[in-house]
C-alpha atoms as a PDB file:
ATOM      1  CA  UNK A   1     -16.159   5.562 -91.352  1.00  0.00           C
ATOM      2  CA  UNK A   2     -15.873   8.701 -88.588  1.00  0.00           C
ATOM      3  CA  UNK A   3     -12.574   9.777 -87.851  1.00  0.00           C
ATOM      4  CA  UNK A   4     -13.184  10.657 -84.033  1.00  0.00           C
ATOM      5  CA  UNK A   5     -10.709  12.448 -81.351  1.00  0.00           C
ATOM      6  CA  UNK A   6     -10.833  10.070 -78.378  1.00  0.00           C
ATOM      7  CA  UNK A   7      -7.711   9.017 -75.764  1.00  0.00           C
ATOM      8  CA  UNK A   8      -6.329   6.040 -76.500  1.00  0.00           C
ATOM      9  CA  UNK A   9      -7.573   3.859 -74.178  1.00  0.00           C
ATOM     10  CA  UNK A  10     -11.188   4.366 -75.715  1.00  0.00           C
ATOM     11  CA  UNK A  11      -9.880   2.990 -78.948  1.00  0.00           C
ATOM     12  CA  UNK A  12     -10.531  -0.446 -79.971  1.00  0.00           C
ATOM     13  CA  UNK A  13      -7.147  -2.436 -80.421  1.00  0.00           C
ATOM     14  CA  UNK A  14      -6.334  -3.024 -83.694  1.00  0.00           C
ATOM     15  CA  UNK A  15      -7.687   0.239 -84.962  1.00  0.00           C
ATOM     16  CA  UNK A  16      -6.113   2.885 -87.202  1.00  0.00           C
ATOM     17  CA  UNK A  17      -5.267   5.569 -85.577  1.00  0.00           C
ATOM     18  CA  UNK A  18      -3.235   9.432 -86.350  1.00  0.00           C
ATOM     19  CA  UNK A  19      -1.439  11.223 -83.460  1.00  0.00           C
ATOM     20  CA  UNK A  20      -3.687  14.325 -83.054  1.00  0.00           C
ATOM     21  CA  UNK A  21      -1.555  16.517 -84.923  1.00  0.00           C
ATOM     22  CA  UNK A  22      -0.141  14.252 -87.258  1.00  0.00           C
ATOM     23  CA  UNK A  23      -0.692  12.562 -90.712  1.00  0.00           C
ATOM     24  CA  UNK A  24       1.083   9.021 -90.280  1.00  0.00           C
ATOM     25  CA  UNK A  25      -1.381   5.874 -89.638  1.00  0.00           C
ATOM     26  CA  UNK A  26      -0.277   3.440 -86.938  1.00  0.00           C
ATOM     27  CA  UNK A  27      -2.323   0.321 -85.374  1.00  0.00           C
ATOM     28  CA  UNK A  28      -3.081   0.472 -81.880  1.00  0.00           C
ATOM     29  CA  UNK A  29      -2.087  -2.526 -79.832  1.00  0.00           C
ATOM     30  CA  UNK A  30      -1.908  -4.326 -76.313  1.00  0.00           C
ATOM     31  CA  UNK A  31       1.167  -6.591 -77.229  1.00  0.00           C
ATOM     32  CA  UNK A  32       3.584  -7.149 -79.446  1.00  0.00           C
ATOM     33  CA  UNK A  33       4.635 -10.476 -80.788  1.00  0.00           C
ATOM     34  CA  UNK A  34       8.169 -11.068 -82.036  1.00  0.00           C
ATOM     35  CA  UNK A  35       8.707 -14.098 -83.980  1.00  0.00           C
ATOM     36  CA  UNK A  36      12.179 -16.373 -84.377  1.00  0.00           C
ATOM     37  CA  UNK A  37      14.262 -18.845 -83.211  1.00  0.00           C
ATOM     38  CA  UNK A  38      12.879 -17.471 -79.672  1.00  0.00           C
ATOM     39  CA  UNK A  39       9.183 -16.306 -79.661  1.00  0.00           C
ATOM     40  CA  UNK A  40       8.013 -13.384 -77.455  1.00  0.00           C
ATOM     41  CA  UNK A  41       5.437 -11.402 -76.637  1.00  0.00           C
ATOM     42  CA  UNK A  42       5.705  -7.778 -75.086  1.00  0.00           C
ATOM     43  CA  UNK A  43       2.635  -6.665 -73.212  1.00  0.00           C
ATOM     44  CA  UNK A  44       1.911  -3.175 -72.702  1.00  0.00           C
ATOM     45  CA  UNK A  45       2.239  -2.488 -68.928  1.00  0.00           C
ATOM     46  CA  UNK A  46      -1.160  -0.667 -67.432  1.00  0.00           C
ATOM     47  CA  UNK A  47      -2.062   2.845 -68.623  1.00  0.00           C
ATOM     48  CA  UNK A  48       0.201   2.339 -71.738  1.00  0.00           C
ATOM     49  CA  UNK A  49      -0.701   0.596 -75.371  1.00  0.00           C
ATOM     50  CA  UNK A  50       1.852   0.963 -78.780  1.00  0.00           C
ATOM     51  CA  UNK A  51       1.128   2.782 -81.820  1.00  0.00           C
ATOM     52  CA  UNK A  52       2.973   0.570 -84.342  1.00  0.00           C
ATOM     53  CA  UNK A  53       3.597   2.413 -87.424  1.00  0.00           C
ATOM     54  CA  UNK A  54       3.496   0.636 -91.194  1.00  0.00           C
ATOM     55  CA  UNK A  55       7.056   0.445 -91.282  1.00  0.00           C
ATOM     56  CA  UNK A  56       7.100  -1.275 -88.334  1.00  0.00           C
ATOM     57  CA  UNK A  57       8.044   1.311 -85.868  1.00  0.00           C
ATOM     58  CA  UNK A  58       6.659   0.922 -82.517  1.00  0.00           C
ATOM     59  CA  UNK A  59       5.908   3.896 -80.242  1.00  0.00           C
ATOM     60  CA  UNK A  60       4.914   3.020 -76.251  1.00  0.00           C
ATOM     61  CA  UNK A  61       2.365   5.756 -75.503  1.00  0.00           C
ATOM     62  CA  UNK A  62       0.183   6.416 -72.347  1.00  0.00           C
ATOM     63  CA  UNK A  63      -3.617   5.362 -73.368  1.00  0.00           C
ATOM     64  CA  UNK A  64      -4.560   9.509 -72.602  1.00  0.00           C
ATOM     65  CA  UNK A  65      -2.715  10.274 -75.289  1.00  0.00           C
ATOM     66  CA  UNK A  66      -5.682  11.917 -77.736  1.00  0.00           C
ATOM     67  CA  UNK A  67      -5.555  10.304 -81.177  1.00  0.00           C
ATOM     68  CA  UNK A  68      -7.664  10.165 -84.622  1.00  0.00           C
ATOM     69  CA  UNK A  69      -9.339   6.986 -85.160  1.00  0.00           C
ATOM     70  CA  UNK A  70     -11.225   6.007 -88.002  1.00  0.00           C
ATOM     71  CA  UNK A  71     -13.830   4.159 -86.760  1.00  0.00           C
ATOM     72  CA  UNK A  72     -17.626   2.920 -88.169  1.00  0.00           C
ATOM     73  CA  UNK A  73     -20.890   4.347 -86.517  1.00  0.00           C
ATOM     74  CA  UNK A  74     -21.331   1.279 -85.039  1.00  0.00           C
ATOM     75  CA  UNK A  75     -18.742   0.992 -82.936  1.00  0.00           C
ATOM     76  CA  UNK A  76     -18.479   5.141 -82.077  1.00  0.00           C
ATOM     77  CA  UNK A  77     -22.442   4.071 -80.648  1.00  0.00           C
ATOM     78  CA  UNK A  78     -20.639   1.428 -78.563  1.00  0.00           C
ATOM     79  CA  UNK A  79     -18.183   3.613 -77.343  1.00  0.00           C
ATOM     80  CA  UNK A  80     -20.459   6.456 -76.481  1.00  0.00           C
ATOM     81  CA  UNK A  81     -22.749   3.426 -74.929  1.00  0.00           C
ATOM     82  CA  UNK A  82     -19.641   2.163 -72.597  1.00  0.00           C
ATOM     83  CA  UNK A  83     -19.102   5.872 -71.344  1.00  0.00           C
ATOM     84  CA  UNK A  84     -22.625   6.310 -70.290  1.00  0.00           C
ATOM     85  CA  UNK A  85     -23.082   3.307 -68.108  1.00  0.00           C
END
């Protein structure tokens, strides 16, 4: 695993991720899903993903936001791929 500085919006969803400055791990995500008596799902709107923290706290950020993702070599080639085409 690489832990690589990259905006958000470069990050693969479900990834863990630090701010760029900080220490606390969130997963990065497109929606989020509440469950109950009356399901829903929250989409992020365009330009904007959540950082969803292990305690459950859930952070709307704009996908430039520069974080720290841990990431295999594999998928930093893709991403270095996808910005070269």
């Amino acid at each position: 695993m690489l832990k690589v500085l990259l905006p958000l919006r470069d990050v693969p969803l479900l990834t863990t991720v630090t701010k760029r400055t900080g220490r606390k791990e969130y997963l990065v995500k497109g929606a989020i899903h509440i469950h109950g008596t009356t399901p829903q799902v929250i989409e992020a709107e365009e330009g904007v993903l959540f950082l969803v923290s292990k305690a459950g706290e859930i952070n709307a950020v704009p996908d430039t936001t520069e974080v720290i993702a841990d990431l295999a070599d594999c998928e930093v080639m893709q991403i270095l791929e996808e910005q070269h085409e």
